[in-house]
PDB file of N, CA and C in Angstrom:
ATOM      1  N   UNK A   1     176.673 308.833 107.433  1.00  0.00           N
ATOM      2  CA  UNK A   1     175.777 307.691 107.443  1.00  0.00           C
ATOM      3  C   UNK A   1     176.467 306.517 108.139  1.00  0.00           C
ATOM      4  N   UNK A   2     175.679 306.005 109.025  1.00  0.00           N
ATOM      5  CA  UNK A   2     176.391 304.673 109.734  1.00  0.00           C
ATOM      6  C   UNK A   2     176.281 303.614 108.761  1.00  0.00           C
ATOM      7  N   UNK A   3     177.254 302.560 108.114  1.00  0.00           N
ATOM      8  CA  UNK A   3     176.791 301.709 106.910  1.00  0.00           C
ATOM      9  C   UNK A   3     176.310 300.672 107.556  1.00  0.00           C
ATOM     10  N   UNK A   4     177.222 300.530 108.705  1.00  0.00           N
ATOM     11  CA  UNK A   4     176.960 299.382 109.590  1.00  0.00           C
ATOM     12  C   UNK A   4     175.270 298.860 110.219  1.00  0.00           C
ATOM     13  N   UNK A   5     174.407 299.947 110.517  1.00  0.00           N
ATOM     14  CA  UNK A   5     173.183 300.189 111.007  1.00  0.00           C
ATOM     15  C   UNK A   5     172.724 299.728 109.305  1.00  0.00           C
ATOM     16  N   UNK A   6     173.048 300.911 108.639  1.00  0.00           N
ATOM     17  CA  UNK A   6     172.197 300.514 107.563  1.00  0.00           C
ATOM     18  C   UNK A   6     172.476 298.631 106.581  1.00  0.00           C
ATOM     19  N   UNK A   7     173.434 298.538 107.073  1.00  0.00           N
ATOM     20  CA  UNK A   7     173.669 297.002 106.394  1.00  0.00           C
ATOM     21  C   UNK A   7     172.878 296.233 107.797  1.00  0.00           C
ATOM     22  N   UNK A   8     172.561 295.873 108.750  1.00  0.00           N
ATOM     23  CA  UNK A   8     172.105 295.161 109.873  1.00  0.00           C
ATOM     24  C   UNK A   8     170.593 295.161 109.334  1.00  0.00           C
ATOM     25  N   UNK A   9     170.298 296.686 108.959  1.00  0.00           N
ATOM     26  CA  UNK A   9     168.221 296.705 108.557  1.00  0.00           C
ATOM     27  C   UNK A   9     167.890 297.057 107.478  1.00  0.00           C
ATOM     28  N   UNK A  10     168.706 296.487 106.215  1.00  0.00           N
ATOM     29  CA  UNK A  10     168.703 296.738 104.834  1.00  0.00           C
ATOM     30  C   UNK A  10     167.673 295.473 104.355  1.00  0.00           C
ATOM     31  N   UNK A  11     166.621 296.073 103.612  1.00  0.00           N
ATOM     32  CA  UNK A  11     165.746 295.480 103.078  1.00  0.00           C
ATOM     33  C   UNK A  11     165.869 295.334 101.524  1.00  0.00           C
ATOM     34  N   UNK A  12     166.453 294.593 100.810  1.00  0.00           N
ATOM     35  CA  UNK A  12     166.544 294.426  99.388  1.00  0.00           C
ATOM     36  C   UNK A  12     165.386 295.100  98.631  1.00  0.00           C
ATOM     37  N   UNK A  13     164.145 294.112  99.097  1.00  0.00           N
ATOM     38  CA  UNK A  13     163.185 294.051  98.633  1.00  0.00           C
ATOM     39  C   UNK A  13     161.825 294.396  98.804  1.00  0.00           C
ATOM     40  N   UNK A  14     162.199 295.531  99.622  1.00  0.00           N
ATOM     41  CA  UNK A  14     160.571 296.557 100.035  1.00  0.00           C
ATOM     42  C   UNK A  14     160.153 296.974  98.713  1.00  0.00           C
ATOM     43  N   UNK A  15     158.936 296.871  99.507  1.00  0.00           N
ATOM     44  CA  UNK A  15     157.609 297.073  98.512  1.00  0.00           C
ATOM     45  C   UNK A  15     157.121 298.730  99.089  1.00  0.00           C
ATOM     46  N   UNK A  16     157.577 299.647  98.430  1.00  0.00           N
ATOM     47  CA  UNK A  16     156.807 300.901  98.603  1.00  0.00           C
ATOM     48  C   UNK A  16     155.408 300.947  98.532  1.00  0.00           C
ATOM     49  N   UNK A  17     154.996 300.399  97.574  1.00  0.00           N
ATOM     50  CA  UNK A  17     153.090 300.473  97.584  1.00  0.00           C
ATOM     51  C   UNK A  17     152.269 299.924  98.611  1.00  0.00           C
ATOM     52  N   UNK A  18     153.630 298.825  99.421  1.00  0.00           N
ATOM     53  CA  UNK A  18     152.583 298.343 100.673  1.00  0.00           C
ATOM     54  C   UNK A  18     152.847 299.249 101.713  1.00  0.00           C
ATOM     55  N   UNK A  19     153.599 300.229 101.847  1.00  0.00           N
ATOM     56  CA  UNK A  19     154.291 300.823 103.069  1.00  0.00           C
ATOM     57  C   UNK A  19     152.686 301.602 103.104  1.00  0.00           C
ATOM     58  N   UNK A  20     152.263 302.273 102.099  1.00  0.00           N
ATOM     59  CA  UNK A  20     151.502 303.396 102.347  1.00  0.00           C
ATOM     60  C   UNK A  20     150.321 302.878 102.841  1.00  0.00           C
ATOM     61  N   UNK A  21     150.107 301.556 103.051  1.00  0.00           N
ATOM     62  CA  UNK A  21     148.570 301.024 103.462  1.00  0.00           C
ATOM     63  C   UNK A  21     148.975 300.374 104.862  1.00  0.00           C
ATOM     64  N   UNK A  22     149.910 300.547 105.302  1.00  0.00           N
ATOM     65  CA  UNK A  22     150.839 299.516 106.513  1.00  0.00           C
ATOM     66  C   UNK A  22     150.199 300.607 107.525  1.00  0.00           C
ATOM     67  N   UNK A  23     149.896 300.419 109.043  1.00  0.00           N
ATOM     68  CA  UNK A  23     150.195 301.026 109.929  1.00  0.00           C
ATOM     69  C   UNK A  23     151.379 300.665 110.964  1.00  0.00           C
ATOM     70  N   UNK A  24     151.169 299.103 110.647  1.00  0.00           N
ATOM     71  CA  UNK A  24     152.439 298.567 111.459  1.00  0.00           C
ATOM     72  C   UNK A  24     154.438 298.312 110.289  1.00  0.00           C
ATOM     73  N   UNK A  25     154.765 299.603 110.475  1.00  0.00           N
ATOM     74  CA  UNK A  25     156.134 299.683 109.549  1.00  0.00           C
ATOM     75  C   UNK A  25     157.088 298.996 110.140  1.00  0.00           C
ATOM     76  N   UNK A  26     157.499 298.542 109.330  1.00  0.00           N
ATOM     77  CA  UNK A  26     158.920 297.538 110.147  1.00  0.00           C
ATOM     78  C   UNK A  26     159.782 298.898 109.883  1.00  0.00           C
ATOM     79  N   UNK A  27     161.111 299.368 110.886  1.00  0.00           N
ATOM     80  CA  UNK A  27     162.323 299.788 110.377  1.00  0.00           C
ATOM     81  C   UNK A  27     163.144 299.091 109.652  1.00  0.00           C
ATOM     82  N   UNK A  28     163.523 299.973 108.658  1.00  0.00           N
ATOM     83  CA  UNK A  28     164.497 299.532 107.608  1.00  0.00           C
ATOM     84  C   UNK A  28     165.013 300.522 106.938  1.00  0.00           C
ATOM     85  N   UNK A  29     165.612 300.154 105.941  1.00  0.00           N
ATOM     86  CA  UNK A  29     166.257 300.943 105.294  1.00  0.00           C
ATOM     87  C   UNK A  29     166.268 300.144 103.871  1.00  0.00           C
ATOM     88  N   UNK A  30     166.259 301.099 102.746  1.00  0.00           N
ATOM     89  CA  UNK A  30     166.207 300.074 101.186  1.00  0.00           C
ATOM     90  C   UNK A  30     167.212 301.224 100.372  1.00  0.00           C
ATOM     91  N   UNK A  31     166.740 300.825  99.196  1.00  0.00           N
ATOM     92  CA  UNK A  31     167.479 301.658  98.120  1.00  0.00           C
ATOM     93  C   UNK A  31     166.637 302.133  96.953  1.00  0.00           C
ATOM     94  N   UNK A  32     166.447 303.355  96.408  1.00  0.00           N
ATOM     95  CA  UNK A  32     165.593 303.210  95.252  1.00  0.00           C
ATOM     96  C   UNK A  32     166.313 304.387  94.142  1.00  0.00           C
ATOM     97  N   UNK A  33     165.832 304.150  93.362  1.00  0.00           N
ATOM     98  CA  UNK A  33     166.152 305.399  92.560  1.00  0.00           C
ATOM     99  C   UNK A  33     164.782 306.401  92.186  1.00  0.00           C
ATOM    100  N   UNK A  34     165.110 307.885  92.906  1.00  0.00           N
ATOM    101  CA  UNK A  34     164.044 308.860  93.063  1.00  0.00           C
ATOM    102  C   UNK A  34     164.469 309.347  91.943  1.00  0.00           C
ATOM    103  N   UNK A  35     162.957 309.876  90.886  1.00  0.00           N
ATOM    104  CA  UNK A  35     162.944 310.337  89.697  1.00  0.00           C
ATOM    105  C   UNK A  35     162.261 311.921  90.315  1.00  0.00           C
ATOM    106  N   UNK A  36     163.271 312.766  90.032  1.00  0.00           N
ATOM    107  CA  UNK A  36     162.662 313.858  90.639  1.00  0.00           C
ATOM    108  C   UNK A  36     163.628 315.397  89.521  1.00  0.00           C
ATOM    109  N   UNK A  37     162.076 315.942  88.941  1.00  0.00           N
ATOM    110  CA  UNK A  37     162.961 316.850  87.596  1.00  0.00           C
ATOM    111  C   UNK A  37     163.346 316.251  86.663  1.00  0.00           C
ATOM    112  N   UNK A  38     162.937 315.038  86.591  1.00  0.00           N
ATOM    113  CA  UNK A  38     163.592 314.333  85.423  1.00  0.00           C
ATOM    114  C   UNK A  38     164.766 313.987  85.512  1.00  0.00           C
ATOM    115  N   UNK A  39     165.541 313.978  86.472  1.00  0.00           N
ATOM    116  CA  UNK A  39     166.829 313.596  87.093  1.00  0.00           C
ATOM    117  C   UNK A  39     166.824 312.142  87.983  1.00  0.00           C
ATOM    118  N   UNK A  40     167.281 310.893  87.334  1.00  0.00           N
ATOM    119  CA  UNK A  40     167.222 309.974  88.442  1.00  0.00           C
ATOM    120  C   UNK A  40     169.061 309.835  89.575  1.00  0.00           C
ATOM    121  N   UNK A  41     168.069 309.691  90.500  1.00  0.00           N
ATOM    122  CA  UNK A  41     168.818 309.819  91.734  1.00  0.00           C
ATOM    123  C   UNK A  41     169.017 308.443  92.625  1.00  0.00           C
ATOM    124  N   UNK A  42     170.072 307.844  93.043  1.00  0.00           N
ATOM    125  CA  UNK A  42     170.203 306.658  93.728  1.00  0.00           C
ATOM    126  C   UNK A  42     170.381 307.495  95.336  1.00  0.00           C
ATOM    127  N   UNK A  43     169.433 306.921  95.858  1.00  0.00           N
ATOM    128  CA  UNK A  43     169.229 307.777  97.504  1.00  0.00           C
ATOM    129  C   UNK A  43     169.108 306.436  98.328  1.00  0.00           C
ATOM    130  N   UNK A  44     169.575 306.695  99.328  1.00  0.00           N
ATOM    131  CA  UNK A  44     168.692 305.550 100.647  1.00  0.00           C
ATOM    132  C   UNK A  44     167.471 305.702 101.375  1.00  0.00           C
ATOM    133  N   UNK A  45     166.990 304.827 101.547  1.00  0.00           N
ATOM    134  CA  UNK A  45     165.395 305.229 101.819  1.00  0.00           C
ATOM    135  C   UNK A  45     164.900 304.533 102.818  1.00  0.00           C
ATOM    136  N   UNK A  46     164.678 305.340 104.454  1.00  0.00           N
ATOM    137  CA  UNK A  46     164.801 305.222 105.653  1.00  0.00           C
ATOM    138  C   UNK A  46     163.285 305.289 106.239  1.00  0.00           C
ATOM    139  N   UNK A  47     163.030 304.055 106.271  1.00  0.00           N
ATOM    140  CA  UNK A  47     161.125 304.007 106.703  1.00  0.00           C
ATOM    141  C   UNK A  47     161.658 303.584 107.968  1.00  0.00           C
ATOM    142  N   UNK A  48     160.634 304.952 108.564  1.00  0.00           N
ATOM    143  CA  UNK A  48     160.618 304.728 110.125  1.00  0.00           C
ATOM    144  C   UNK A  48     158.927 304.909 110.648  1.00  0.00           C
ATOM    145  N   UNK A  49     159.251 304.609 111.921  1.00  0.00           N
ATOM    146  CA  UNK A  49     157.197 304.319 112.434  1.00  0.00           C
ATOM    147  C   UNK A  49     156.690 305.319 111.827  1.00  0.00           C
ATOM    148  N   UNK A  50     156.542 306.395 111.995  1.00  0.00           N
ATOM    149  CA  UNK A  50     155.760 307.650 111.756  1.00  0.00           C
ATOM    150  C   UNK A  50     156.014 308.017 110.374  1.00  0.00           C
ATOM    151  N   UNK A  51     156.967 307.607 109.258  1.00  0.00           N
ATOM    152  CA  UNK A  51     157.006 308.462 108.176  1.00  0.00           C
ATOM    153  C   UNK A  51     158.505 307.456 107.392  1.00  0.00           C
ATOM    154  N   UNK A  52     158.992 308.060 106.145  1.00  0.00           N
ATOM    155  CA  UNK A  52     159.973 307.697 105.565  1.00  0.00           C
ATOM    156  C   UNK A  52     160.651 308.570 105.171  1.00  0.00           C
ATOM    157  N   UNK A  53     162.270 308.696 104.886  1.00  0.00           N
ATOM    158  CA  UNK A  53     162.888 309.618 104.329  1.00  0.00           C
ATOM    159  C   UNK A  53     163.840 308.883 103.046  1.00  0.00           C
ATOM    160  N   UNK A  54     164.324 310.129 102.217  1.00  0.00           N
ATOM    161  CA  UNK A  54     165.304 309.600 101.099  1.00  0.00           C
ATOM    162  C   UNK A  54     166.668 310.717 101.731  1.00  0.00           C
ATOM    163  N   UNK A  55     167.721 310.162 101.313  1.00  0.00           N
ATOM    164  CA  UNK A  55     168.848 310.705 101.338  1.00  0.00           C
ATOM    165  C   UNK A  55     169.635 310.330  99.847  1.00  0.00           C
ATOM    166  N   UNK A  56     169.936 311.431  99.475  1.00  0.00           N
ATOM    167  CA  UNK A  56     170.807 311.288  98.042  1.00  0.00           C
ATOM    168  C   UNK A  56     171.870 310.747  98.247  1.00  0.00           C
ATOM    169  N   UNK A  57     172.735 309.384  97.809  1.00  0.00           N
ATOM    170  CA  UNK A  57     174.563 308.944  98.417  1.00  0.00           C
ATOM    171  C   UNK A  57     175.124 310.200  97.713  1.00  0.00           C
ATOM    172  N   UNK A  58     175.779 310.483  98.250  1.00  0.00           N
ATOM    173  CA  UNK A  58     177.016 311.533  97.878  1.00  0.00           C
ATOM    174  C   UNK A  58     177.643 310.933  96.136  1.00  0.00           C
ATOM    175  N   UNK A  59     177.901 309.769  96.097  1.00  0.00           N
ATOM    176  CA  UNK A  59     178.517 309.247  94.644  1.00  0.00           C
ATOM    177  C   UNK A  59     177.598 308.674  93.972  1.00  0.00           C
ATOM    178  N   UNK A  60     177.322 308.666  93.022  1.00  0.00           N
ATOM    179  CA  UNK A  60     176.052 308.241  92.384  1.00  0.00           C
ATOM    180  C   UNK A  60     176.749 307.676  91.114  1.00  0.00           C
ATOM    181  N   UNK A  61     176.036 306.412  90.585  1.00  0.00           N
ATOM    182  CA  UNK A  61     176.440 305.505  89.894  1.00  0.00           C
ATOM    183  C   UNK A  61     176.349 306.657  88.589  1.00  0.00           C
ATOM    184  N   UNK A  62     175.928 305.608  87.398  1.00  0.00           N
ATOM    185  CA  UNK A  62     176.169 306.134  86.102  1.00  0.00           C
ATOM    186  C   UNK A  62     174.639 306.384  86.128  1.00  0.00           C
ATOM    187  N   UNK A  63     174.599 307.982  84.952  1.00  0.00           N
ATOM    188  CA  UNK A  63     173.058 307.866  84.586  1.00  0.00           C
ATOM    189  C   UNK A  63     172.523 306.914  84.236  1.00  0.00           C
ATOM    190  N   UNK A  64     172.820 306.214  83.159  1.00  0.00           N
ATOM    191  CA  UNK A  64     172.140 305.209  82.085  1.00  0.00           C
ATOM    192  C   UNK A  64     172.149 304.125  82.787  1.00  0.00           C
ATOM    193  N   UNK A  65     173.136 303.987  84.269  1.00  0.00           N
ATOM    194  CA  UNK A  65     172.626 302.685  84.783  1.00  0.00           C
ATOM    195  C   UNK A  65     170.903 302.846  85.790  1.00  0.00           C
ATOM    196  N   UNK A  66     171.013 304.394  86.069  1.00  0.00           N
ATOM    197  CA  UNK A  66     169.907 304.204  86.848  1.00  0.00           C
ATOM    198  C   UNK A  66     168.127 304.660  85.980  1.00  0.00           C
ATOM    199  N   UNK A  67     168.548 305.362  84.528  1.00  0.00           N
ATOM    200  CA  UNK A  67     167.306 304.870  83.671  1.00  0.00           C
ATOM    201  C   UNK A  67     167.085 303.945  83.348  1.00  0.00           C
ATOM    202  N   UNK A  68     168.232 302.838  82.930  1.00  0.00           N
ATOM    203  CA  UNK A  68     167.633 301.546  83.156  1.00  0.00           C
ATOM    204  C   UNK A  68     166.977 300.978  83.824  1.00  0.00           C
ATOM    205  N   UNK A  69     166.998 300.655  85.044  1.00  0.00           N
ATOM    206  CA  UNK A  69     166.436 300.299  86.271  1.00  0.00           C
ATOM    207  C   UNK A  69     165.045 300.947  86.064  1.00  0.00           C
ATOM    208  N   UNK A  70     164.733 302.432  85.714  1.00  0.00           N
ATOM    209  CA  UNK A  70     163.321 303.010  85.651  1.00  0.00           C
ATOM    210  C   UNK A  70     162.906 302.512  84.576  1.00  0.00           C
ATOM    211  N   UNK A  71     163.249 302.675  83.815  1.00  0.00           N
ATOM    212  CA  UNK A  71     162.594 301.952  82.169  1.00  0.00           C
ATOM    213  C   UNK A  71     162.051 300.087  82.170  1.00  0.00           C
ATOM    214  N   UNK A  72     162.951 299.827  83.083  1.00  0.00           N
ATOM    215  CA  UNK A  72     162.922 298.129  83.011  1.00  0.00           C
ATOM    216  C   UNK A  72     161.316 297.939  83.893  1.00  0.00           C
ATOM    217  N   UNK A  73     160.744 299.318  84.648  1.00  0.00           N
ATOM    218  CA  UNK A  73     159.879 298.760  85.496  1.00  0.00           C
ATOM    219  C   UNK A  73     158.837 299.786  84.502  1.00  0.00           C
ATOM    220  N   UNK A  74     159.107 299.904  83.496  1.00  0.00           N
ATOM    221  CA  UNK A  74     157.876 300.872  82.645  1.00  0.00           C
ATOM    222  C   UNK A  74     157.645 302.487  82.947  1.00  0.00           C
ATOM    223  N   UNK A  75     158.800 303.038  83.710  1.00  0.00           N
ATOM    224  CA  UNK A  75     158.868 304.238  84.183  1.00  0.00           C
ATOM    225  C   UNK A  75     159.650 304.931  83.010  1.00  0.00           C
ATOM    226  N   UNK A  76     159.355 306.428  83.477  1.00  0.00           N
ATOM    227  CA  UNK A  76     160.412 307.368  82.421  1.00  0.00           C
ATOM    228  C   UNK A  76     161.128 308.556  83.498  1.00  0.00           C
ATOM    229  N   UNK A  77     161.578 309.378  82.625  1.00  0.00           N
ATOM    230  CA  UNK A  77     162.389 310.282  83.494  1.00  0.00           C
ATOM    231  C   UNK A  77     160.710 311.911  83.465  1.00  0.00           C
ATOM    232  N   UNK A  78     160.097 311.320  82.795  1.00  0.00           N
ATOM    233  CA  UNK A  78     158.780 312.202  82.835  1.00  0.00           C
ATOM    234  C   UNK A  78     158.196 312.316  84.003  1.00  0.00           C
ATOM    235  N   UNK A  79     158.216 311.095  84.600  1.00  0.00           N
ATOM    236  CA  UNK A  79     157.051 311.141  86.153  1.00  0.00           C
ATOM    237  C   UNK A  79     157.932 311.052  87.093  1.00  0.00           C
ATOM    238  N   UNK A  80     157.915 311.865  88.086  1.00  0.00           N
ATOM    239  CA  UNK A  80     158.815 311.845  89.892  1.00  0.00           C
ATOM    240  C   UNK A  80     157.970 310.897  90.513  1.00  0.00           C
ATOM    241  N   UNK A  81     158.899 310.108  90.850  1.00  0.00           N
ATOM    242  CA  UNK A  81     158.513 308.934  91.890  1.00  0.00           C
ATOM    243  C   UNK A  81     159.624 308.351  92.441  1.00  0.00           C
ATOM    244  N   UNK A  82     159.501 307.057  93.185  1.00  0.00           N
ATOM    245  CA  UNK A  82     160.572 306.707  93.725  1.00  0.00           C
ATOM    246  C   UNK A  82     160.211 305.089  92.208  1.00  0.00           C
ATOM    247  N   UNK A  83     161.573 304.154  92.205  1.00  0.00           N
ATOM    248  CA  UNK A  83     161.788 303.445  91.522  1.00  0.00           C
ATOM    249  C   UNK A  83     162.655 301.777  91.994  1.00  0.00           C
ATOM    250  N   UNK A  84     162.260 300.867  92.318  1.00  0.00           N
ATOM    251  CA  UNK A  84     163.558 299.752  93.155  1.00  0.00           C
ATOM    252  C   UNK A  84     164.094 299.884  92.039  1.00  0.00           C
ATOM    253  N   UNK A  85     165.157 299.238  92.656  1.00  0.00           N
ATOM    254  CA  UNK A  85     166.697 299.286  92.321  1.00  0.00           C
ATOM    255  C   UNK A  85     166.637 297.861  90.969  1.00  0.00           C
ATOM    256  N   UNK A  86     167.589 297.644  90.272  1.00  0.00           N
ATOM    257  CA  UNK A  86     167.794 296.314  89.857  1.00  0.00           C
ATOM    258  C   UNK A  86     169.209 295.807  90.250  1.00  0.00           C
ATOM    259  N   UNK A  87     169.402 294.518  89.449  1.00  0.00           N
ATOM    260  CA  UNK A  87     170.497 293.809  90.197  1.00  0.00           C
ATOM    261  C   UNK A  87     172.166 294.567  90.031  1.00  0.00           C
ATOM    262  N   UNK A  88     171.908 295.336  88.502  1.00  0.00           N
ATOM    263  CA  UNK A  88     172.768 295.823  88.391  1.00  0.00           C
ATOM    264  C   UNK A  88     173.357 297.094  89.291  1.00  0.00           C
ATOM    265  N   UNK A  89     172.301 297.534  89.634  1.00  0.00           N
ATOM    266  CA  UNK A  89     172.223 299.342  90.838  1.00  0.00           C
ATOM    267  C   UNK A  89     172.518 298.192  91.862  1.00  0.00           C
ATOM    268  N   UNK A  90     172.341 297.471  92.045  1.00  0.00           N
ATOM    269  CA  UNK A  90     172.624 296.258  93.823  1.00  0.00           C
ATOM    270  C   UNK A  90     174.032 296.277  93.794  1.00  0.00           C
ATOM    271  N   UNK A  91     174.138 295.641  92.634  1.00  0.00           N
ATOM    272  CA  UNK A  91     176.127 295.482  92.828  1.00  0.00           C
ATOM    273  C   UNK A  91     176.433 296.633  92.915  1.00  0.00           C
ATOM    274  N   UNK A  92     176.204 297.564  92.366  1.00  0.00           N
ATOM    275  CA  UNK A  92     176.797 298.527  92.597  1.00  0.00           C
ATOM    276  C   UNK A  92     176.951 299.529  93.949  1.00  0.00           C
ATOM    277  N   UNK A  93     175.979 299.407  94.580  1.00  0.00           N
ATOM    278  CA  UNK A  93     175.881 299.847  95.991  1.00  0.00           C
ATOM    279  C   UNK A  93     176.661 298.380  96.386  1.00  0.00           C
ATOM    280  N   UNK A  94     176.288 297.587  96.528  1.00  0.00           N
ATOM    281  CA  UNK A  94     177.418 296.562  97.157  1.00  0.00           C
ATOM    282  C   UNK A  94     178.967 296.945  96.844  1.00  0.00           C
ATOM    283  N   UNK A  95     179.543 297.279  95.652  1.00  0.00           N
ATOM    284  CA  UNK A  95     180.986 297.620  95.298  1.00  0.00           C
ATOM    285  C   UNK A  95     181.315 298.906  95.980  1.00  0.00           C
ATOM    286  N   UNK A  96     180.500 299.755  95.673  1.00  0.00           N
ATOM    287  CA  UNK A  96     180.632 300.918  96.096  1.00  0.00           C
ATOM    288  C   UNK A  96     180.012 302.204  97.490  1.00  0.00           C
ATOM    289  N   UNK A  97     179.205 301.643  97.948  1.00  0.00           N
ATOM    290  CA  UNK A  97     178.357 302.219  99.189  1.00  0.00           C
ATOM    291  C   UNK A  97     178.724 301.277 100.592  1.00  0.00           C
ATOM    292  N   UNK A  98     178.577 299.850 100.377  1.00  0.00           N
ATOM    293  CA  UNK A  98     177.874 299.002 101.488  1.00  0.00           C
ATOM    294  C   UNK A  98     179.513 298.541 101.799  1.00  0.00           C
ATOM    295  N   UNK A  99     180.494 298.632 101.233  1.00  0.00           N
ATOM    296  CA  UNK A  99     181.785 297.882 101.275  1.00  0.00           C
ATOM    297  C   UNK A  99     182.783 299.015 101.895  1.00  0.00           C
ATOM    298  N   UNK A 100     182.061 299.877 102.350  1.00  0.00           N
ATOM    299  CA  UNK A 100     182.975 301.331 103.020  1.00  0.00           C
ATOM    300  C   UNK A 100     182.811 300.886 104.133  1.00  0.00           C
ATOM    301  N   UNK A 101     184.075 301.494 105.046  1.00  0.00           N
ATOM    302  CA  UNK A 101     184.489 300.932 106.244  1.00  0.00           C
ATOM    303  C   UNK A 101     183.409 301.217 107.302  1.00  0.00           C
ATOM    304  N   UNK A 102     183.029 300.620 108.159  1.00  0.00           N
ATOM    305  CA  UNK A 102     182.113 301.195 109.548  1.00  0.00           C
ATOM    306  C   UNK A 102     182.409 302.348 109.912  1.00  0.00           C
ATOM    307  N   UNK A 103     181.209 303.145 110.313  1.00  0.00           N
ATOM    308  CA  UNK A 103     181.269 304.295 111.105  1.00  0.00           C
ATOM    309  C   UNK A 103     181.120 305.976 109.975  1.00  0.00           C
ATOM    310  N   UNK A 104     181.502 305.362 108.477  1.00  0.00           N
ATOM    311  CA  UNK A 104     181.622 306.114 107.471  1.00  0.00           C
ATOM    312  C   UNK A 104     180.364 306.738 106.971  1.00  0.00           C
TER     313      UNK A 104
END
C-alpha cells in the first residue's frame, strides 16, 4: 500500500450512504470497520469513479476497540456492513498505519 497516496486523498469523514446515490465520486480513500461473519475488521476503503473497494490492514487494532466504534453507532456484530471509524480507531491508524514510512 502506498501510505503516502493514501494520506494526500484520505477522507476522515465520508459518508457511505451518500456514495451510493453520487454519480459524480470524488477519489479517496477512508477507513471503516467492515462487519463481515460477525467479525469486525479495520480495512481501507478505496472509492474510485466506477465502484469502491475494502482492503483488510495487515495489523488490526484490538477487537473491543473496533465493537465499540460499531455499537457507539447502534450496530452489532449480527449485521455485515461497513461501520466509520471513531476517534479512538483514528488514533490508532494515525499511531499505527498512517505513521509508516513512504512507499510501505
Amino acid at each position: 500500500m502506498d501510505v503516502e497516496k493514501i494520506k494526500q486523498n484520505l477522507d476522515w469523514d465520508y459518508n457511505f450512504e451518500k456514495e451510493q446515490n453520487s454519480i459524480n465520486r470524488s477519489l479517496c480513500y477512508t477507513f471503516a470497520v467492515d462487519v463481515f461473519e460477525s467479525t469486525p475488521r479495520l480495512v481501507l476503503y478505496a472509492v474510485k469513479r466506477n465502484g469502491s473497494m475494502t482492503d483488510d490492514l495487515d495489523e488490526q487494532p484490538p477487537r473491543e476497540m473496533l465493537l465499540k466504534a460499531v455499537v457507539e453507532q447502534g450496530g452489532s456484530l449480527d449485521k455485515s456492513r461497513l461501520y466509520k471509524i471513531n476517534e479512538e480507531v483514528r488514533r490508532w491508524i494515525e499511531d499505527n498505519f498512517l505513521s509508516m514510512a513512504p512507499g510501505c
